[in-house]
Each structure stands twice: as C-alpha cells, then as structure tokens.
PDB file of N, CA and C in Angstrom:
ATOM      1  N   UNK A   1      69.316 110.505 120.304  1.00  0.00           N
ATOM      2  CA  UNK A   1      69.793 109.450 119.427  1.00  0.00           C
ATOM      3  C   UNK A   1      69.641 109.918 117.988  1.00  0.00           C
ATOM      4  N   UNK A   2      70.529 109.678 117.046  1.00  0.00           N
ATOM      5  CA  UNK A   2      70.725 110.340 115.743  1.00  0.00           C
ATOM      6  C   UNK A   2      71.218 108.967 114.718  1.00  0.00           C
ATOM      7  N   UNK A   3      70.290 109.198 113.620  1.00  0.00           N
ATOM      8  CA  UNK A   3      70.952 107.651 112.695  1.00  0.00           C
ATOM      9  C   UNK A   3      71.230 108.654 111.283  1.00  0.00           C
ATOM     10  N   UNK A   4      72.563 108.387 111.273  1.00  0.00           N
ATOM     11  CA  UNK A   4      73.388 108.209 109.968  1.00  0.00           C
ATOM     12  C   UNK A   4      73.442 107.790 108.662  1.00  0.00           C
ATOM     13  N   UNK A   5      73.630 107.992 107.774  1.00  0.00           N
ATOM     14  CA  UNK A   5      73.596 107.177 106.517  1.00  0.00           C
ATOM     15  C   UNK A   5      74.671 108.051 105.381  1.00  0.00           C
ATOM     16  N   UNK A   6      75.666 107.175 105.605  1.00  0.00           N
ATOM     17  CA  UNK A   6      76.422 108.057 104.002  1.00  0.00           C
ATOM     18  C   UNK A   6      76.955 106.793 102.969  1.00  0.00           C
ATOM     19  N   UNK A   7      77.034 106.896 101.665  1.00  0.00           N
ATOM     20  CA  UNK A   7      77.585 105.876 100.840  1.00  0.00           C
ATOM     21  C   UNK A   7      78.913 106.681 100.623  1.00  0.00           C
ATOM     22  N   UNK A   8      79.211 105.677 100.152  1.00  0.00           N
ATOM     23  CA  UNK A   8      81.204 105.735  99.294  1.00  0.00           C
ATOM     24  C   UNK A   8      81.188 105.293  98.243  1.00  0.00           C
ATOM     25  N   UNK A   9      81.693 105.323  97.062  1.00  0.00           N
ATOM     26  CA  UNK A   9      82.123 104.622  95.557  1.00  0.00           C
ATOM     27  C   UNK A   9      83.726 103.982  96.208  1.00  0.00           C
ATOM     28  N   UNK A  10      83.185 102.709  96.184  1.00  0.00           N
ATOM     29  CA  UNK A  10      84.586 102.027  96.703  1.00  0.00           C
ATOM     30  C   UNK A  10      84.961 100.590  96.128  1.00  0.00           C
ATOM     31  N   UNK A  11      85.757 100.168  96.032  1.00  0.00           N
ATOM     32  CA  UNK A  11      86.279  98.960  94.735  1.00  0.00           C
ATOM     33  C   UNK A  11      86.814  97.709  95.337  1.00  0.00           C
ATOM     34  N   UNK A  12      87.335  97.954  96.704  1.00  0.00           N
ATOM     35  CA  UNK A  12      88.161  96.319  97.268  1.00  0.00           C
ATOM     36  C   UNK A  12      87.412  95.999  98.274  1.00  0.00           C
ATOM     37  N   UNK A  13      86.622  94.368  97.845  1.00  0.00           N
ATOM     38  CA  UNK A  13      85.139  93.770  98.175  1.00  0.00           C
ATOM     39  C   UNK A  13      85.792  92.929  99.394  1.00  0.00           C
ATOM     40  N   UNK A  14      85.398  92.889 100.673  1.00  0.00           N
ATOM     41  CA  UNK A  14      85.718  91.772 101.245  1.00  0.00           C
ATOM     42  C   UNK A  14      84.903  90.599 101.046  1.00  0.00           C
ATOM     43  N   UNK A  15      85.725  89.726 101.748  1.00  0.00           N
ATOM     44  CA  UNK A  15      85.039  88.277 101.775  1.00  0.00           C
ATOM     45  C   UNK A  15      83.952  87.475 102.720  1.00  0.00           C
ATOM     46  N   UNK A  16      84.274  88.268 104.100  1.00  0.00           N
ATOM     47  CA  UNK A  16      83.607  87.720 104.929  1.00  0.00           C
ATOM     48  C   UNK A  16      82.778  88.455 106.297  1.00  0.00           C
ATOM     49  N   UNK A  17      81.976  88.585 106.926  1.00  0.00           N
ATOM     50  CA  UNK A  17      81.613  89.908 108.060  1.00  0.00           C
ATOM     51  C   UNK A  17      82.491  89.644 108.984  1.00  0.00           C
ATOM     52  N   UNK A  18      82.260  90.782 109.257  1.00  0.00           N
ATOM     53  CA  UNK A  18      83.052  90.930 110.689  1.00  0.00           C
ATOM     54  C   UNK A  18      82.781  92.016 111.969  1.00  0.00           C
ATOM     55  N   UNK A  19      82.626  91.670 112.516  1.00  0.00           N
ATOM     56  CA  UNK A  19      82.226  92.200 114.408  1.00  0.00           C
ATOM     57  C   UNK A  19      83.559  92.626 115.184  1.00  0.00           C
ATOM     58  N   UNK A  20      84.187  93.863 115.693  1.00  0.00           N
ATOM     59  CA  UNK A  20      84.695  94.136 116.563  1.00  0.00           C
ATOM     60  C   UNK A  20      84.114  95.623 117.369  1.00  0.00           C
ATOM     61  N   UNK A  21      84.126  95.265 118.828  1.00  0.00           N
ATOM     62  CA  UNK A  21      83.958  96.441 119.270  1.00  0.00           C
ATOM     63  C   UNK A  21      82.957  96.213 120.539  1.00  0.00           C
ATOM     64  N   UNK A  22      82.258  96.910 121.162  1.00  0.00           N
ATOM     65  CA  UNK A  22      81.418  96.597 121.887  1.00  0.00           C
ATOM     66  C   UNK A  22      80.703  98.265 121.911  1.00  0.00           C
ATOM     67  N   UNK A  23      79.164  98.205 122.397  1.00  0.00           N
ATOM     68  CA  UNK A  23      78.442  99.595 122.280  1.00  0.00           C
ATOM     69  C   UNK A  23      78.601  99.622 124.224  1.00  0.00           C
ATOM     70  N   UNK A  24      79.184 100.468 124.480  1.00  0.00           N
ATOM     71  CA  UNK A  24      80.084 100.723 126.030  1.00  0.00           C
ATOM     72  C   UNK A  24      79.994 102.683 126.317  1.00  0.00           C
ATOM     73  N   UNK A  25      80.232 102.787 127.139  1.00  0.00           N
ATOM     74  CA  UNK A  25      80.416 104.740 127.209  1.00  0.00           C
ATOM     75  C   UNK A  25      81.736 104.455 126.786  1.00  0.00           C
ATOM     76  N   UNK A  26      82.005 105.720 125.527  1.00  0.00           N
ATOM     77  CA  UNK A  26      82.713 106.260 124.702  1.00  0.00           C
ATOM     78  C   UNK A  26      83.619 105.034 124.293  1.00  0.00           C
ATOM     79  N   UNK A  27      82.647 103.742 123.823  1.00  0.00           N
ATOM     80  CA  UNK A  27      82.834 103.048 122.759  1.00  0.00           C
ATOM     81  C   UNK A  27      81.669 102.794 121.499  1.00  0.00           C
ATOM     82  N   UNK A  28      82.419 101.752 120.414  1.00  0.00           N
ATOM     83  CA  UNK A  28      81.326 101.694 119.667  1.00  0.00           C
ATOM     84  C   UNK A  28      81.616 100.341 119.615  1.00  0.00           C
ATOM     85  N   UNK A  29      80.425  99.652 118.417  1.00  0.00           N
ATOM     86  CA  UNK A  29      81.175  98.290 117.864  1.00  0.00           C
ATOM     87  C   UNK A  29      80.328  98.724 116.322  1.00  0.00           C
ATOM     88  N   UNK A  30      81.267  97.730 115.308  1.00  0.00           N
ATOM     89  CA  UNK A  30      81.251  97.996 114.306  1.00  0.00           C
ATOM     90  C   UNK A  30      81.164  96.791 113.441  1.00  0.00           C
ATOM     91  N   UNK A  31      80.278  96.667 112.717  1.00  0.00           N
ATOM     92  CA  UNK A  31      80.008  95.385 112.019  1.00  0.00           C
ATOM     93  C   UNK A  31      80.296  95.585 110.324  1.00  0.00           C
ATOM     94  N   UNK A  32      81.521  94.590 109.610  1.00  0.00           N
ATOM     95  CA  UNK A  32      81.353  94.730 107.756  1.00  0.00           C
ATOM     96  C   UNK A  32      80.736  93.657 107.294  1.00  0.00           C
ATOM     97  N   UNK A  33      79.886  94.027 106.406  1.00  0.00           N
ATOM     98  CA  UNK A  33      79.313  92.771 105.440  1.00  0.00           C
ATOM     99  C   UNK A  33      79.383  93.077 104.352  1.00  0.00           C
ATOM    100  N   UNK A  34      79.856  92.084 103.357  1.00  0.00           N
ATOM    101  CA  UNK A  34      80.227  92.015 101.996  1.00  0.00           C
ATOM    102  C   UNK A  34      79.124  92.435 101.480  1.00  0.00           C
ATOM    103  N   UNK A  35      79.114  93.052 100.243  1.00  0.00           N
ATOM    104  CA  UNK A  35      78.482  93.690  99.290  1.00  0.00           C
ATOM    105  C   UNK A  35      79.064  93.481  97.979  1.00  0.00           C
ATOM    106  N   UNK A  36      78.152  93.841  96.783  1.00  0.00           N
ATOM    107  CA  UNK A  36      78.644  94.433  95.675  1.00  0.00           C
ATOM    108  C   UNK A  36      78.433  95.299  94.634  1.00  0.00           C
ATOM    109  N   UNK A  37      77.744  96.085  95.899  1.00  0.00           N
ATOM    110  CA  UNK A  37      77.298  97.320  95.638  1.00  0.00           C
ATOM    111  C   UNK A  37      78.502  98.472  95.943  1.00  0.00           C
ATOM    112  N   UNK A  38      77.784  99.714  96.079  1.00  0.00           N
ATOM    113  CA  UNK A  38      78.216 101.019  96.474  1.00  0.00           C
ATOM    114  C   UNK A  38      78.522 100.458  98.473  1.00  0.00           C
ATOM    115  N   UNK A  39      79.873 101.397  98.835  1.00  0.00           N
ATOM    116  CA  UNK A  39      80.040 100.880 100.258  1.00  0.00           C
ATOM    117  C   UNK A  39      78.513 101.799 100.964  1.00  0.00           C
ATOM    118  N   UNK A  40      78.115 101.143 101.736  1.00  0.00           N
ATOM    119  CA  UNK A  40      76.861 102.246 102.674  1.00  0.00           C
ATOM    120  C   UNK A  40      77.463 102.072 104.178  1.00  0.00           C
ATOM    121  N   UNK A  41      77.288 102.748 104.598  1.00  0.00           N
ATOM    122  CA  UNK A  41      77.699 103.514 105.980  1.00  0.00           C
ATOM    123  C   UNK A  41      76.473 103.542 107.397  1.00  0.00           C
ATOM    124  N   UNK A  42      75.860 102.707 108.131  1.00  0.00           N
ATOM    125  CA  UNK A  42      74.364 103.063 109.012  1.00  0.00           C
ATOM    126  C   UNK A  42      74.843 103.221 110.238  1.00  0.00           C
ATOM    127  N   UNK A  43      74.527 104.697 110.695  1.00  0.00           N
ATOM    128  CA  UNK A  43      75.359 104.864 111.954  1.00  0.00           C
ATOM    129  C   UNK A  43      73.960 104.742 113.172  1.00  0.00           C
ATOM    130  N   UNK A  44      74.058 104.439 114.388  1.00  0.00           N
ATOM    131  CA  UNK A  44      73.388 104.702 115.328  1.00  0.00           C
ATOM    132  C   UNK A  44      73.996 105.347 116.329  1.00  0.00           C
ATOM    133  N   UNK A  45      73.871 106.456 116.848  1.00  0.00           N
ATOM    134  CA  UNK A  45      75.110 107.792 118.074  1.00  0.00           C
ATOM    135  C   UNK A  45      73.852 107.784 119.014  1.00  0.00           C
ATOM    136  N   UNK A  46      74.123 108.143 120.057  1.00  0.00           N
ATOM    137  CA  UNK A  46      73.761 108.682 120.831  1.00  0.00           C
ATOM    138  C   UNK A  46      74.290 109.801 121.356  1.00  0.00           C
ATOM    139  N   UNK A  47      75.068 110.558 120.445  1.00  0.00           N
ATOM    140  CA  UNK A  47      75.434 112.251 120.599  1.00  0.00           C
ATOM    141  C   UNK A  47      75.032 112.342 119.296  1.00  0.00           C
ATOM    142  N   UNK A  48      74.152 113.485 119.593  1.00  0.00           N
ATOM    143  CA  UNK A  48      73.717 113.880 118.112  1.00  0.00           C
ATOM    144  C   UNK A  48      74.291 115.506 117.720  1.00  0.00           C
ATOM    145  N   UNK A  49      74.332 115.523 116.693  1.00  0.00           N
ATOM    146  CA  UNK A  49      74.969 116.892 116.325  1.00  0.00           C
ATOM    147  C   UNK A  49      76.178 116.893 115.193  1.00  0.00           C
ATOM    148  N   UNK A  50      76.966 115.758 115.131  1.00  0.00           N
ATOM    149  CA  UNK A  50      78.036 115.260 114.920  1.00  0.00           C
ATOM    150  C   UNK A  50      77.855 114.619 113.108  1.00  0.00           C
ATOM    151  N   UNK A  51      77.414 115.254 112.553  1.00  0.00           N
ATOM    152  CA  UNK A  51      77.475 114.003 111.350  1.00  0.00           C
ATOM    153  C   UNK A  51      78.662 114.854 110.539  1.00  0.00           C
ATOM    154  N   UNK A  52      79.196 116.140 110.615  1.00  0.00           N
ATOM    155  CA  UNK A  52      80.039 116.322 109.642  1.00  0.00           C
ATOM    156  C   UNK A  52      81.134 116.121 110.114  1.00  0.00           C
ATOM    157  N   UNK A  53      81.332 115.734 111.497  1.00  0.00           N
ATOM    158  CA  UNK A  53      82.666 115.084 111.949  1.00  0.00           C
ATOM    159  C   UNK A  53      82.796 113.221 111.157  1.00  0.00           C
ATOM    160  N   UNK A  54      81.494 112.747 111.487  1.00  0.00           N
ATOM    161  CA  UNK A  54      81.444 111.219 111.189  1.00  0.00           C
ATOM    162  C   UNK A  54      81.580 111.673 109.195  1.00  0.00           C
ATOM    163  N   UNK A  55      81.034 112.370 108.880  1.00  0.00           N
ATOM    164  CA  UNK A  55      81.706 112.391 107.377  1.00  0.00           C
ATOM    165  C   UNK A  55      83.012 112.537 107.355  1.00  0.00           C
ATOM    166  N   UNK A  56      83.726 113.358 108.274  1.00  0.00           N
ATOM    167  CA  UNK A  56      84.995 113.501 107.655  1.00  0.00           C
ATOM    168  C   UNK A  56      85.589 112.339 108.136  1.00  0.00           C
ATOM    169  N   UNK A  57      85.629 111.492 109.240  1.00  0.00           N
ATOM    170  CA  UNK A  57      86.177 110.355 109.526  1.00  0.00           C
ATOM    171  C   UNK A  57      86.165 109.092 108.640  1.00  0.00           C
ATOM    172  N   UNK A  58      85.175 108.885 108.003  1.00  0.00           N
ATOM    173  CA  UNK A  58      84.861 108.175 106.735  1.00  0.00           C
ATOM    174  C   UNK A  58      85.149 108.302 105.688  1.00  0.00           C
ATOM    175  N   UNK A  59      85.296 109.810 105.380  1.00  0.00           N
ATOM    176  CA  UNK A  59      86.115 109.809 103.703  1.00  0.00           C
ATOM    177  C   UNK A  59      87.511 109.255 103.922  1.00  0.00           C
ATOM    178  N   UNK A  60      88.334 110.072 104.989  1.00  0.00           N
ATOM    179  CA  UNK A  60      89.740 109.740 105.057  1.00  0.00           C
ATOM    180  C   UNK A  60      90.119 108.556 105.074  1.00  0.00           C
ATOM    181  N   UNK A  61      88.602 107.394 105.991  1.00  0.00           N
ATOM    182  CA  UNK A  61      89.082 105.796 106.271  1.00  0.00           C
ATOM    183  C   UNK A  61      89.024 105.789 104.726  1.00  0.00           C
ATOM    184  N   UNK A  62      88.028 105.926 104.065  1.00  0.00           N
ATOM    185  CA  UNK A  62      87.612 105.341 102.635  1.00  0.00           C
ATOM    186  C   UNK A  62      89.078 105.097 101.661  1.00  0.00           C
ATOM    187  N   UNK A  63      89.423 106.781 101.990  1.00  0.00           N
ATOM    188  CA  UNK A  63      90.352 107.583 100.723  1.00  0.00           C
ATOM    189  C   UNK A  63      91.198 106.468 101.027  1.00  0.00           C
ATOM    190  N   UNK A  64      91.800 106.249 102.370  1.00  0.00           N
ATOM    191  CA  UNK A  64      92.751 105.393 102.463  1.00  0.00           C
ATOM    192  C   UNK A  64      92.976 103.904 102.323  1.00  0.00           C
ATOM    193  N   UNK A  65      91.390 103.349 102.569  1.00  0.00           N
ATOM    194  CA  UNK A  65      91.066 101.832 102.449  1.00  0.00           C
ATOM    195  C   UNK A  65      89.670 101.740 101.988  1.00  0.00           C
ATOM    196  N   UNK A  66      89.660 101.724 100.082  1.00  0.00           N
ATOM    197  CA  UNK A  66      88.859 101.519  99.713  1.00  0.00           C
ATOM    198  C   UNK A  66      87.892 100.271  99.785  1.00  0.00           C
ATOM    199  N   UNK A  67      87.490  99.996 100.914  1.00  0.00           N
ATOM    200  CA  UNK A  67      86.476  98.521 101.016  1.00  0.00           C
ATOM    201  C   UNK A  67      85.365  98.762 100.310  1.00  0.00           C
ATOM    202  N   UNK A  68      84.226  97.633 100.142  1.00  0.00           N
ATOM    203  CA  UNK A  68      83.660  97.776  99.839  1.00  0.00           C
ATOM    204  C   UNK A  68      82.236  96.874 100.853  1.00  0.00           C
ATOM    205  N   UNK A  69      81.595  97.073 101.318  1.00  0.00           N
ATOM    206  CA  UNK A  69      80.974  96.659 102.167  1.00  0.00           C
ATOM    207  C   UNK A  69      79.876  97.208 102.318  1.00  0.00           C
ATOM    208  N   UNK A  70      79.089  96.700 103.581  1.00  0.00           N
ATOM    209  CA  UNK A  70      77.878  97.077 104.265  1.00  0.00           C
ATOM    210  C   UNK A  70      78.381  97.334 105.419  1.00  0.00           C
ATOM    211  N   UNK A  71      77.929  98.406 106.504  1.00  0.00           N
ATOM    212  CA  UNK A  71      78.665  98.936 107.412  1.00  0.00           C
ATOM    213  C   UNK A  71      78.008  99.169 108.397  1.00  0.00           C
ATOM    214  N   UNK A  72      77.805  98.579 109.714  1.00  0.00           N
ATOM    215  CA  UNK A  72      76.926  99.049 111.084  1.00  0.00           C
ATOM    216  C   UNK A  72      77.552  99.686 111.829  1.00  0.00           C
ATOM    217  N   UNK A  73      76.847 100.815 112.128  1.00  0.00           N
ATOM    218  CA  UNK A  73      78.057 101.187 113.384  1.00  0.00           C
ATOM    219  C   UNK A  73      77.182 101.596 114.617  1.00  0.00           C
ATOM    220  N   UNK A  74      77.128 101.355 116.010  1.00  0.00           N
ATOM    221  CA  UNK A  74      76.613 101.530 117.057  1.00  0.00           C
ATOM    222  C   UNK A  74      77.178 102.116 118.127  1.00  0.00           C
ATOM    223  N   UNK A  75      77.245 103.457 117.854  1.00  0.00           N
ATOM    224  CA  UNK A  75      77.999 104.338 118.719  1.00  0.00           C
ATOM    225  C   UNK A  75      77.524 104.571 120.291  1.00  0.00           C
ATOM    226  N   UNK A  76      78.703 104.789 121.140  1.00  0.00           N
ATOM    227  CA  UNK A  76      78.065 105.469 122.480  1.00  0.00           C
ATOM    228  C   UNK A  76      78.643 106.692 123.295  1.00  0.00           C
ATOM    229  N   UNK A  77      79.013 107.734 122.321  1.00  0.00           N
ATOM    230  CA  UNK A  77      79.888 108.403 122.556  1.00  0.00           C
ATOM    231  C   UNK A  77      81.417 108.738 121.859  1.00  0.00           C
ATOM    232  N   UNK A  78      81.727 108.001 120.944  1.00  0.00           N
ATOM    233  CA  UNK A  78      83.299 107.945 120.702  1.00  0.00           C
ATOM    234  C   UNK A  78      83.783 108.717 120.203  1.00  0.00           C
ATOM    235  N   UNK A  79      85.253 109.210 120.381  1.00  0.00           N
ATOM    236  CA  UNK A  79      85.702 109.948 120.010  1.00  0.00           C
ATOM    237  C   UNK A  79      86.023 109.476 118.475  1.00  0.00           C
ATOM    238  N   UNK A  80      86.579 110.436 117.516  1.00  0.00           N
ATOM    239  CA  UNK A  80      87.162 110.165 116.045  1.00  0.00           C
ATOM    240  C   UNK A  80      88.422 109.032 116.000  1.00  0.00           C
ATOM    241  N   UNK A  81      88.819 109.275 116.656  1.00  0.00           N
ATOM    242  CA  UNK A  81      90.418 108.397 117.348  1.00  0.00           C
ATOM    243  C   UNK A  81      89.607 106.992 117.714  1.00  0.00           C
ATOM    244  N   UNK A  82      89.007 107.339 118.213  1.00  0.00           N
ATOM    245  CA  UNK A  82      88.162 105.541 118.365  1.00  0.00           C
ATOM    246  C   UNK A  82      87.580 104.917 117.624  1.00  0.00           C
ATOM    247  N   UNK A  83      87.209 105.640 116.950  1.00  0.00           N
ATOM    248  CA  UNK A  83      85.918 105.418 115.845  1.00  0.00           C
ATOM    249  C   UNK A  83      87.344 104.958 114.298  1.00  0.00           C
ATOM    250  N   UNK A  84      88.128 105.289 114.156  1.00  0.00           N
ATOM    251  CA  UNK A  84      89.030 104.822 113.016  1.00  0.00           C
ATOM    252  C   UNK A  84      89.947 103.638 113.914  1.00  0.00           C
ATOM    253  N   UNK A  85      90.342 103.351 115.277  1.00  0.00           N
ATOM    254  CA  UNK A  85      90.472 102.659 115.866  1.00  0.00           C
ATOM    255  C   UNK A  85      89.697 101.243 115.579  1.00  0.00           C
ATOM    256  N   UNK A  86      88.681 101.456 115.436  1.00  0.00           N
ATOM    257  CA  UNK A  86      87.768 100.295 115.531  1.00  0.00           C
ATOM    258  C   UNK A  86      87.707  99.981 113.915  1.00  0.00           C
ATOM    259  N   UNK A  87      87.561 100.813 113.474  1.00  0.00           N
ATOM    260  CA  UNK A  87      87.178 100.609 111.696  1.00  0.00           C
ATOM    261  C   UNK A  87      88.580 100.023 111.420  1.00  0.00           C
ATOM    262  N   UNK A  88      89.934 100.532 111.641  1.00  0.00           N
ATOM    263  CA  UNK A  88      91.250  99.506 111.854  1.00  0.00           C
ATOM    264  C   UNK A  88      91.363  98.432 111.787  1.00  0.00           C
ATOM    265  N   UNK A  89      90.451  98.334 112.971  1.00  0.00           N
ATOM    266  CA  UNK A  89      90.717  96.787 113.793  1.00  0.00           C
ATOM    267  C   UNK A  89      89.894  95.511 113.156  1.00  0.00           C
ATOM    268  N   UNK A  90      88.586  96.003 112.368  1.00  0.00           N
ATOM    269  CA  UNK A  90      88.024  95.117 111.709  1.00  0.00           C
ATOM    270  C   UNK A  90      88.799  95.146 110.548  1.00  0.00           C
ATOM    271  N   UNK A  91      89.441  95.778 110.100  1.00  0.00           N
ATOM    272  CA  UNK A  91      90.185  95.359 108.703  1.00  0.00           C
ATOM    273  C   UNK A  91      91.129  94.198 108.883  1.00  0.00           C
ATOM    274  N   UNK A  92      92.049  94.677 110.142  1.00  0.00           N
ATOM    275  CA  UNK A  92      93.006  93.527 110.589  1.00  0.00           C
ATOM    276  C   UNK A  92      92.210  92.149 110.829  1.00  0.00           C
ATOM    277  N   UNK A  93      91.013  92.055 111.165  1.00  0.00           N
ATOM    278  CA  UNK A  93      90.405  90.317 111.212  1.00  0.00           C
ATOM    279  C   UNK A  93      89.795  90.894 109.700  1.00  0.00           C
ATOM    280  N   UNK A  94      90.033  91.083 108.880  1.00  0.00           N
ATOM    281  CA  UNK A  94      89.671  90.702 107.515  1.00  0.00           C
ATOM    282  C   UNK A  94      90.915  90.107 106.951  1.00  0.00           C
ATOM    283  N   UNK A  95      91.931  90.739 107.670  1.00  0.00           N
ATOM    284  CA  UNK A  95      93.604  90.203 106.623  1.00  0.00           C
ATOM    285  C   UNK A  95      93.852  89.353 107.658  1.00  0.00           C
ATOM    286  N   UNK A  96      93.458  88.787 109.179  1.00  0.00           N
ATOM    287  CA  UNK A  96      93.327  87.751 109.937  1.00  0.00           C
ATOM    288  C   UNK A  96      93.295  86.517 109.657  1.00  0.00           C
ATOM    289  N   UNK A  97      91.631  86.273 108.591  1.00  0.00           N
ATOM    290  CA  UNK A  97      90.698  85.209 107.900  1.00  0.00           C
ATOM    291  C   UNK A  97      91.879  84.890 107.011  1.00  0.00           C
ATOM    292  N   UNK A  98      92.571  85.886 106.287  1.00  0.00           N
ATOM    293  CA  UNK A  98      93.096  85.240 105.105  1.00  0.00           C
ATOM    294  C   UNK A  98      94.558  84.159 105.038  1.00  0.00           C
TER     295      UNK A  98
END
C-alpha cells in the first residue's frame, strides 16, 4: 500500500463535494471538496511503484480542467484510463448540481 500526495496551482473553485466511484479490483472511487486553497491530490493504491504515472495523469487532468479542490482518491488497482474516467465523471455531477 503506497499514499500519494501532489498539489496543483489551479483557479476554477467548485461548489459542492462530490463522490463517484467505488474502491473494487481495478477500480477506484474518488472524492472533490471545495477549497480555496492550492488543488491537493491524497492518493491511497494498493500497487505501489506507480507515482510518476499518477503524476502524469494529474497534470494532463489539471492542464485540461483547472479545478480547484481537495481530492481523495482510493485506488485498487486502476488503470490510467480509469483513473481520468472517474476524475471525468465527478466533474460531470459538478456541472449535474448546476
């Protein structure tokens, strides 16, 4: 088991948390909570080895969707494809709420 931690300088704050996902073999679930701070990133994997893959998956979400948040993530295996899958999918119930 391996825990994570990266920040982002990021500018568009959501409004409200949000939960999608479930911690499953080769799933995750992923929790945002508003901030108004710097975005922070807290990963929990259970494949360890992997953090410069989970960096690069995170800049690209970032580069592309600057949020700004608090960020859980509870991995059990997932691939990169899943892992921006899920980070996706909580954006869509953020533009859901609105």
């Amino acid at each position: 088991m391996e825990k994570l931690h990266f920040n982002f300088d990021t500018t568009d704050a959501i409004a409200k948390p949000v939960h999608v996902g479930v911690v499953a073999s080769g799933d995750l679930e992923v929790i945002f909570r508003p901030t108004d701070k710097k975005t922070e990133v807290n990963i929990v994997t259970g494949s360890d080895g992997f953090k410069e893959v989970w960096a690069n998956v995170l800049k690209r979400f970032f580069d592309r969707y600057p949020i700004q948040a608090n960020i859980e993530i509870n991995d059990f295996g997932s691939t990169p494809g899943v892992v921006n899958l899920r980070l996706t999918q909580a954006l869509e119930e953020l533009k859901d709420e609105k």
